[in-house]
C-alpha atoms as a PDB file:
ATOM      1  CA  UNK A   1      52.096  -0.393 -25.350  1.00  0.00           C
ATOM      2  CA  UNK A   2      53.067   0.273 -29.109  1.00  0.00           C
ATOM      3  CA  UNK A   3      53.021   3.823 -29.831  1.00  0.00           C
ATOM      4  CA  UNK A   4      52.805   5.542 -33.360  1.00  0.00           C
ATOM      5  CA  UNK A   5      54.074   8.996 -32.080  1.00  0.00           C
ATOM      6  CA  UNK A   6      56.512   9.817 -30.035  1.00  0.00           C
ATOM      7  CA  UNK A   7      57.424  13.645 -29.662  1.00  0.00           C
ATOM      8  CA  UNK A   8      60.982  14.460 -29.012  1.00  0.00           C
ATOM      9  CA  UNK A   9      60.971  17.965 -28.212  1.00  0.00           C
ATOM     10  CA  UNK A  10      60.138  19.605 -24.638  1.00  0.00           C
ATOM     11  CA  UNK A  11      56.757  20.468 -25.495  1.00  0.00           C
ATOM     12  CA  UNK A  12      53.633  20.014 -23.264  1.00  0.00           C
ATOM     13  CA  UNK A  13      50.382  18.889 -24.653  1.00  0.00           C
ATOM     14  CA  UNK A  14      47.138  20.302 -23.146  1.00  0.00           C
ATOM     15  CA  UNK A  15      45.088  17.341 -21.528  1.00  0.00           C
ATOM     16  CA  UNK A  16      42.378  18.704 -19.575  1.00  0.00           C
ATOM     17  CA  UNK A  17      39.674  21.480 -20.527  1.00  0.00           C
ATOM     18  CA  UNK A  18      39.857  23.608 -17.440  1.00  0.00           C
ATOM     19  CA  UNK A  19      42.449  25.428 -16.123  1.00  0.00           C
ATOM     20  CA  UNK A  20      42.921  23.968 -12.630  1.00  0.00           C
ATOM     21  CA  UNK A  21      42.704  20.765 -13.545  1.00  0.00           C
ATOM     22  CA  UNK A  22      45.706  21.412 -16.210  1.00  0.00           C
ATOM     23  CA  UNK A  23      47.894  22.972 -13.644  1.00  0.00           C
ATOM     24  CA  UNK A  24      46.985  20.049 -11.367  1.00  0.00           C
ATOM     25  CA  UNK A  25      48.631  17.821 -13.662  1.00  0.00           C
ATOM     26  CA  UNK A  26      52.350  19.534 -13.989  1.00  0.00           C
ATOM     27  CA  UNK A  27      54.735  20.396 -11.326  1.00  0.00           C
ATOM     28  CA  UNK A  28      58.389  21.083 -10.853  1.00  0.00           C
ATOM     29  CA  UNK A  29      60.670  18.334 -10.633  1.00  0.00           C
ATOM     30  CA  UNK A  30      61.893  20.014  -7.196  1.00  0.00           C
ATOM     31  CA  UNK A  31      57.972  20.131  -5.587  1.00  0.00           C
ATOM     32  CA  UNK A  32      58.606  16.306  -4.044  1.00  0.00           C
ATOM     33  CA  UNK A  33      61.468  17.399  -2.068  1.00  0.00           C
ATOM     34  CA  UNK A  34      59.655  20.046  -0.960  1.00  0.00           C
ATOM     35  CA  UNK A  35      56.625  17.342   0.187  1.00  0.00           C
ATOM     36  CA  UNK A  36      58.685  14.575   0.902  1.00  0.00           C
ATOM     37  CA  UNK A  37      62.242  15.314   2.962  1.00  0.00           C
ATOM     38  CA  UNK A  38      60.035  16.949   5.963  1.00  0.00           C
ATOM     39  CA  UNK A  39      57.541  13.363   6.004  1.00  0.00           C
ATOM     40  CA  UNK A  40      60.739  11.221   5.934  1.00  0.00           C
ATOM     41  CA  UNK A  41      62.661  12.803   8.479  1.00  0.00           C
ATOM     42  CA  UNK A  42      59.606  13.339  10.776  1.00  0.00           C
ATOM     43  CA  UNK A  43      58.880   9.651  10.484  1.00  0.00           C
ATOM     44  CA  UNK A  44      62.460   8.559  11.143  1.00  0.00           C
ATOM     45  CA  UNK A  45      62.486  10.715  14.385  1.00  0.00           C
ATOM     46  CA  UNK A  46      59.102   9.059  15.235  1.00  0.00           C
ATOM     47  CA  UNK A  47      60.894   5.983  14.946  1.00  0.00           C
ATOM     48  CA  UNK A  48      63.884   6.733  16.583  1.00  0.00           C
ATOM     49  CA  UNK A  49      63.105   8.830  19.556  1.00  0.00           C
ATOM     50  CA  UNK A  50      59.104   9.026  19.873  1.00  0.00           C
ATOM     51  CA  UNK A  51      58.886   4.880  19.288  1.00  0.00           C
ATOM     52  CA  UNK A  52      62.483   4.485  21.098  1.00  0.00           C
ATOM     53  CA  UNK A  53      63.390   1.824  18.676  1.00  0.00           C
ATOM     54  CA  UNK A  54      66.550   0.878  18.124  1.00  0.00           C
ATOM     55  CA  UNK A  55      68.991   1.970  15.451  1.00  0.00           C
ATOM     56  CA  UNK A  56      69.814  -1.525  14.325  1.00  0.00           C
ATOM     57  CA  UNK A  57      65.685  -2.295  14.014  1.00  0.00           C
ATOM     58  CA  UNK A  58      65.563   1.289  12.441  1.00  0.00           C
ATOM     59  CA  UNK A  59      68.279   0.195   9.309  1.00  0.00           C
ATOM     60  CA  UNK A  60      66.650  -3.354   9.230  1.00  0.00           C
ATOM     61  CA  UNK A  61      63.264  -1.925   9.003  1.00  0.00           C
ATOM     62  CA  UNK A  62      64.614   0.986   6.675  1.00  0.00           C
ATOM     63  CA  UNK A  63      65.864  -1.742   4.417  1.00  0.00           C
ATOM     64  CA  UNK A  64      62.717  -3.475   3.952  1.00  0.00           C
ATOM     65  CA  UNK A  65      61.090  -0.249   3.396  1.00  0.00           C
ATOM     66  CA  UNK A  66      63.764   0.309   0.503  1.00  0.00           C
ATOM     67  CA  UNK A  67      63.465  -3.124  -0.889  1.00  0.00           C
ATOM     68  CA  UNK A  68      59.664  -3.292  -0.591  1.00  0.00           C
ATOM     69  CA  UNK A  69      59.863  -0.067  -2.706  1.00  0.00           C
ATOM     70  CA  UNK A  70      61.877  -1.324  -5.656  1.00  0.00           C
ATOM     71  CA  UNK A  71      59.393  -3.956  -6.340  1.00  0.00           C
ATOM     72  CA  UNK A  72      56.116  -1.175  -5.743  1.00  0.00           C
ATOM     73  CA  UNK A  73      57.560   0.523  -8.199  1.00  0.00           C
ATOM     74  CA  UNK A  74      58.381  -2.447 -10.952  1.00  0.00           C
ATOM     75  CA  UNK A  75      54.903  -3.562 -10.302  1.00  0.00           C
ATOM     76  CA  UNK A  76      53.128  -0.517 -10.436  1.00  0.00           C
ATOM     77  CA  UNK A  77      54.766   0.139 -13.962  1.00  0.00           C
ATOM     78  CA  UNK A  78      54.048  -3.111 -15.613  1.00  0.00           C
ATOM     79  CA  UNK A  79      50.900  -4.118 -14.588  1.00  0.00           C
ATOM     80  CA  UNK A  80      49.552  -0.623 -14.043  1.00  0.00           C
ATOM     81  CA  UNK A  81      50.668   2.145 -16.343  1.00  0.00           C
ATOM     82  CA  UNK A  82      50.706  -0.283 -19.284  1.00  0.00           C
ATOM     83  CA  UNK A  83      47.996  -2.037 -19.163  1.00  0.00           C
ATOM     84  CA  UNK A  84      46.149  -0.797 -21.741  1.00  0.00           C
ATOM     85  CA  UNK A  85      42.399  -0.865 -21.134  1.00  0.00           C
ATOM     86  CA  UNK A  86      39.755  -1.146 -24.255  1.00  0.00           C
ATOM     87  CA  UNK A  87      36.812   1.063 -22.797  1.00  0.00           C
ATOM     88  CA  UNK A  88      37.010   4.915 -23.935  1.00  0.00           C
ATOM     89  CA  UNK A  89      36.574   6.230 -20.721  1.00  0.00           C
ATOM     90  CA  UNK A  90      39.311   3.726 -19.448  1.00  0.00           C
ATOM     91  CA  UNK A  91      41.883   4.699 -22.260  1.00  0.00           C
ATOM     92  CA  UNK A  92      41.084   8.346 -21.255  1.00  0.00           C
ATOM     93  CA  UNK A  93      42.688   7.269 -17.709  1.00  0.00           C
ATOM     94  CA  UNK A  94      45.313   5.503 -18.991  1.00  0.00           C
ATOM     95  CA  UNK A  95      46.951   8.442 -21.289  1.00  0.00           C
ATOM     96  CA  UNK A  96      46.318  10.885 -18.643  1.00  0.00           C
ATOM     97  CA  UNK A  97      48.614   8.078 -16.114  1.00  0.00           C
ATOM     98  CA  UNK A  98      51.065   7.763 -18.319  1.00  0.00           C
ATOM     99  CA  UNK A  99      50.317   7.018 -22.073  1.00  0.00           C
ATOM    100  CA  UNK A 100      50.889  10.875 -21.678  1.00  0.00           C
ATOM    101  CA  UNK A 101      54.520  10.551 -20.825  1.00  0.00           C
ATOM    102  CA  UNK A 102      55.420   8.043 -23.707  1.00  0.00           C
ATOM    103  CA  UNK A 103      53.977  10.485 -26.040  1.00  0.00           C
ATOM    104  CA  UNK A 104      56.063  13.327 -25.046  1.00  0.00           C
ATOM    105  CA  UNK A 105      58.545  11.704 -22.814  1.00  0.00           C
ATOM    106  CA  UNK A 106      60.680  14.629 -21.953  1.00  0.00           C
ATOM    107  CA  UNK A 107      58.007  17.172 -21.348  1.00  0.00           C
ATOM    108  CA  UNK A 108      59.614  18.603 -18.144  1.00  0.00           C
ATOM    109  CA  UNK A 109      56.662  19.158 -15.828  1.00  0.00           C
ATOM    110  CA  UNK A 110      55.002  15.447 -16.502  1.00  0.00           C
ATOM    111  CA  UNK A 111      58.090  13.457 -15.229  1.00  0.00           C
ATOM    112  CA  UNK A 112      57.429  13.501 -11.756  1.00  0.00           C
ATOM    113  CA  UNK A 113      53.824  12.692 -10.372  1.00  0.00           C
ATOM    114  CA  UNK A 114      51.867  15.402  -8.975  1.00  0.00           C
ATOM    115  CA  UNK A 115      51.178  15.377  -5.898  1.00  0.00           C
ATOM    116  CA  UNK A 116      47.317  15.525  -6.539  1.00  0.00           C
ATOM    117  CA  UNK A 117      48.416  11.884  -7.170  1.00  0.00           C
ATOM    118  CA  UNK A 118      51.032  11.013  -5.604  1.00  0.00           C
ATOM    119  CA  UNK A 119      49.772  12.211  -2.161  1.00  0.00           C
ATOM    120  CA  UNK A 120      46.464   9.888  -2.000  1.00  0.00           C
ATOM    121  CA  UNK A 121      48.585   7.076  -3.270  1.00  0.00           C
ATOM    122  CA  UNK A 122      51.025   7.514  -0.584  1.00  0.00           C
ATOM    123  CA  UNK A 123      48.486   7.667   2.172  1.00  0.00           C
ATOM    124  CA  UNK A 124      46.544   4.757   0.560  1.00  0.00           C
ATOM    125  CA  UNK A 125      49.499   2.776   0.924  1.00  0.00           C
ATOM    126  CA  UNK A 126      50.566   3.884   4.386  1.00  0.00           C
ATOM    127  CA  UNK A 127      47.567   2.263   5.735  1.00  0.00           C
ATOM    128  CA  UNK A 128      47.698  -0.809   3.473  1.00  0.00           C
ATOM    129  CA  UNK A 129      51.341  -1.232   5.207  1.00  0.00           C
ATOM    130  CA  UNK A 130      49.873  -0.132   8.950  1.00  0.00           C
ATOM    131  CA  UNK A 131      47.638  -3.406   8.842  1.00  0.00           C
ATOM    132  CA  UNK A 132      50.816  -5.532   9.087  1.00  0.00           C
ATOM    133  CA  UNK A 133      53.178  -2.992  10.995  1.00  0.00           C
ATOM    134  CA  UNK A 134      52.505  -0.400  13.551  1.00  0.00           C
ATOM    135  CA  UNK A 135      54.718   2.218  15.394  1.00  0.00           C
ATOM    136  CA  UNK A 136      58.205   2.343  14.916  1.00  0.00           C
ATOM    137  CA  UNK A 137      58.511  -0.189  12.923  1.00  0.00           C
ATOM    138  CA  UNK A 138      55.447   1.353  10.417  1.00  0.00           C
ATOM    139  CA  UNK A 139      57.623   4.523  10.441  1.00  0.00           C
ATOM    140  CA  UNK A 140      60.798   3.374   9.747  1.00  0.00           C
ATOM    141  CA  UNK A 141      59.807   0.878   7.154  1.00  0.00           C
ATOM    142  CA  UNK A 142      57.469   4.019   5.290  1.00  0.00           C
ATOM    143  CA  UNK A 143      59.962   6.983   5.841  1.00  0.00           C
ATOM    144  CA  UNK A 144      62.501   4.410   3.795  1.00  0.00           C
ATOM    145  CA  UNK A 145      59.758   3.379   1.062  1.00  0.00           C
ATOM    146  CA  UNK A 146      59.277   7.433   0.884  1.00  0.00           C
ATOM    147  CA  UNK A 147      62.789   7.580   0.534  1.00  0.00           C
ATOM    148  CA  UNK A 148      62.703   4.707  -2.478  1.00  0.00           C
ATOM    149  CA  UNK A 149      59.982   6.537  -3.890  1.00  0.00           C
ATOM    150  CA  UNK A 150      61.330  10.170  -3.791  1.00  0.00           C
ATOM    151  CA  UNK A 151      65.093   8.509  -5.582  1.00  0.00           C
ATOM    152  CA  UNK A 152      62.706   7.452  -8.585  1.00  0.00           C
ATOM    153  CA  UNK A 153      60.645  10.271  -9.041  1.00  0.00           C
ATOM    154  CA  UNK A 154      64.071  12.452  -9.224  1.00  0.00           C
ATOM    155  CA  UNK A 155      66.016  10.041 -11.191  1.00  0.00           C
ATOM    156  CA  UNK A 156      63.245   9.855 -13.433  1.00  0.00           C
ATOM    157  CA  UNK A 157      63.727  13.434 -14.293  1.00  0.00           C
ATOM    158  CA  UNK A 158      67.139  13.314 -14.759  1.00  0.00           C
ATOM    159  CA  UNK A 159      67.655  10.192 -16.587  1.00  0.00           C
ATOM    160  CA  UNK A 160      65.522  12.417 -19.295  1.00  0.00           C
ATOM    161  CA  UNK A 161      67.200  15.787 -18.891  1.00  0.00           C
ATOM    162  CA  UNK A 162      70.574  15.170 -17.164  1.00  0.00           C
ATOM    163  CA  UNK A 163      73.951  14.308 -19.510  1.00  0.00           C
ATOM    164  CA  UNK A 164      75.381  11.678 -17.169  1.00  0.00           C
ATOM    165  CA  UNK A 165      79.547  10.786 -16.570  1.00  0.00           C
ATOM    166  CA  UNK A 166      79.387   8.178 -14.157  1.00  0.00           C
ATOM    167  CA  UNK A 167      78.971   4.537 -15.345  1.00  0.00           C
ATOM    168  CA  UNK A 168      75.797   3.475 -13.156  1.00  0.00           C
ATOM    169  CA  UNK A 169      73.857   6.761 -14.363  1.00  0.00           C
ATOM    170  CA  UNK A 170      74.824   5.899 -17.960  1.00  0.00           C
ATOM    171  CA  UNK A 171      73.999   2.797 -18.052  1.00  0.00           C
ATOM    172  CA  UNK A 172      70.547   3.480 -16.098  1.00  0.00           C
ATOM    173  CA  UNK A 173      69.573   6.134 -18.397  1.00  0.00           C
ATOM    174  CA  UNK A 174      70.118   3.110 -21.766  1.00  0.00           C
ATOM    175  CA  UNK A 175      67.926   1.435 -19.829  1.00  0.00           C
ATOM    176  CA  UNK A 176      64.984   3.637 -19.294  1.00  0.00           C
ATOM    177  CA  UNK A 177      65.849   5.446 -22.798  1.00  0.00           C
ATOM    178  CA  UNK A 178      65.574   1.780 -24.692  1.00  0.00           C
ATOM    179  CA  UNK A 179      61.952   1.390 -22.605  1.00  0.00           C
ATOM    180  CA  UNK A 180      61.070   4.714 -24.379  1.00  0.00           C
ATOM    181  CA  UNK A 181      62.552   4.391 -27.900  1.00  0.00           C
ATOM    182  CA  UNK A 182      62.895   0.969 -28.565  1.00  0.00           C
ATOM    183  CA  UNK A 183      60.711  -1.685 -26.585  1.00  0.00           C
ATOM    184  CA  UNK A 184      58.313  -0.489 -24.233  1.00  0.00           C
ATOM    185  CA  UNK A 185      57.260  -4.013 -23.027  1.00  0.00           C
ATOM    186  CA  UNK A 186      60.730  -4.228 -21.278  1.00  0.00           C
ATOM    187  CA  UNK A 187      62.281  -2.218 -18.859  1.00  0.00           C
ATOM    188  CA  UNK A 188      60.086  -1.048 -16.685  1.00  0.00           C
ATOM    189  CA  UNK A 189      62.546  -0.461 -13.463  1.00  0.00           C
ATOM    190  CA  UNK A 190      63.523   3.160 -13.616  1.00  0.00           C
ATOM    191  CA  UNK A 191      65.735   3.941 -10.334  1.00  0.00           C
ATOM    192  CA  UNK A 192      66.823  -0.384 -10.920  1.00  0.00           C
ATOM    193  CA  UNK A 193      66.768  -2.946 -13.325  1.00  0.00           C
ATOM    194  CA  UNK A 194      67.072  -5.324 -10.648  1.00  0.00           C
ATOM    195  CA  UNK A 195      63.424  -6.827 -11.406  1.00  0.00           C
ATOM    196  CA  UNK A 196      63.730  -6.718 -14.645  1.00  0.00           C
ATOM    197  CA  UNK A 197      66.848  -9.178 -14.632  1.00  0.00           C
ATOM    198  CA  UNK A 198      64.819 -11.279 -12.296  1.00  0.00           C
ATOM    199  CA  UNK A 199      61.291 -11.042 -14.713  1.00  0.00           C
ATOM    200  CA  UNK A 200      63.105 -11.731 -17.832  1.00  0.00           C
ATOM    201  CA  UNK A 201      61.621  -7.933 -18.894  1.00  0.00           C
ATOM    202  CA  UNK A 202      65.341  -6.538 -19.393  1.00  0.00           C
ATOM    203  CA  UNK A 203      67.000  -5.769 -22.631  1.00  0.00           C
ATOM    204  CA  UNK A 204      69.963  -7.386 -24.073  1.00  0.00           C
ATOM    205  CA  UNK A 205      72.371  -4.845 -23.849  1.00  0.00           C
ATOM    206  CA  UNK A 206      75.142  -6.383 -25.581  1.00  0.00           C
END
C-alpha cells in the first residue's frame, strides 16, 4: 500500500459529508473500555458460574480465545485493510477502513475502531465462533478474544502517542512505526510480531 503522503501532525481530515456520519467515525481511545470490560467480565462469569465450567477449562479455553485473536488480527490487517481494491466505490471503502489511518497515522480519534464498526464485527464473529463452540466454552473462549482484541485497540493508541521505557513497548512501537514510515507491506502485527516472524512479513531490525 505505497503512499505519497503521509501527515505527521495530529490533525483530522474530514471524510464524510454529514455530520453524524463524521462523528460516527471518531471516538476516544477510552470508549472500548467503556464497551468492552462489562462484555468480558459478564461472559467470564457466564462461564464460570452460570455454565459451571471449570477454572482449568476456563484458562484453556481463555487461551485459545487469546491465541485465536493474535492471528484475527494479523489476518484481518494483511489481507483486509491492505488490500487495495481498483473500483472507485471500493477504494472509497478502503480509505475510509484504514487508508485513512496511514494518511494521518496519529490523528487521535481514528486509532481505535468505532464502535459503529467494531460492534457488528464483534457480533458477526461471535456467531461465526458459536457454530463450533457453545456455552461455557463459547464464553470463555470470546470474553478472552475480547480481551485480545481490546489489548490491540489500546496499544494501538499508545504505540502512536505514548513515549515508552520498557524494552517490549519500545521495541513494539519500531515495529508498528517501521509499518507506517518505512514498509507498509511488513509488519502488520500491532499488539505481536509473532506472525510476522512466522509469515516472513517482519522487518530486519538489525
Amino acid at each position: 500500500m505505497k503512499k505519497n503522503f503521509v501527515s505527521n501532525s495530529q490533525e483530522s481530515v474530514r471524510m464524510f459529508r454529514y455530520d453524524w456520519m463524521e462523528a460516527l467515525s471518531k471516538v476516544h481511545w477510552t470508549v472500548p473500555l467503556y464497551i468492552y470490560v462489562p462484555v468480558i467480565l459478564f461472559l467470564s462469569w457466564l462461564a464460570l458460574y452460570g455454565e459451571q465450567l471449570s477454572v482449568l477449562n476456563f484458562i484453556g479455553y481463555a487461551a485459545l480465545g487469546l491465541f485465536v485473536w493474535t492471528l484475527t488480527e494479523y489476518v484481518l490487517h494483511r489481507f483486509v485493510f491492505h488490500y487495495v481494491p481498483k473500483a472507485k466505490w471500493a477504494l472509497r471503502l478502503h480509505f475510509i477502513f484504514h487508508g485513512v489511518h496511514h494518511d494521518y497515522p496519529n490523528d487521535a480519534r481514528r486509532l481505535v475502531m468505532p464502535p459503529s464498526a467494531s460492534i457488528p464485527m464483534a457480533t458477526a464473529l461471535y456467531f461465526l465462533f458459536a457454530l463450533v463452540l457453545s456455552g461455557g466454552e463459547l464464553y470463555a473462549f470470546f470474553a478472552a478474544f475480547l480481551l485480545g482484541y481490546l489489548f490491540y485497540d489500546i496499544s494501538h493508541y499508545a504505540l502512536h502517542h505514548f513515549n515508552f521505557k520498557g524494552e517490549f513497548w519500545k521495541k513494539l512501537k519500531k515495529h508498528h512505526m517501521l509499518h507506517h514510515y518505512s514498509d507498509a507491506t511488513k509488519g502488520y502485527g500491532v499488539s505481536s510480531s509473532l506472525w510476522d516472524k512466522i509469515f516472513g512479513s517482519d522487518f530486519d531490525k538489525k
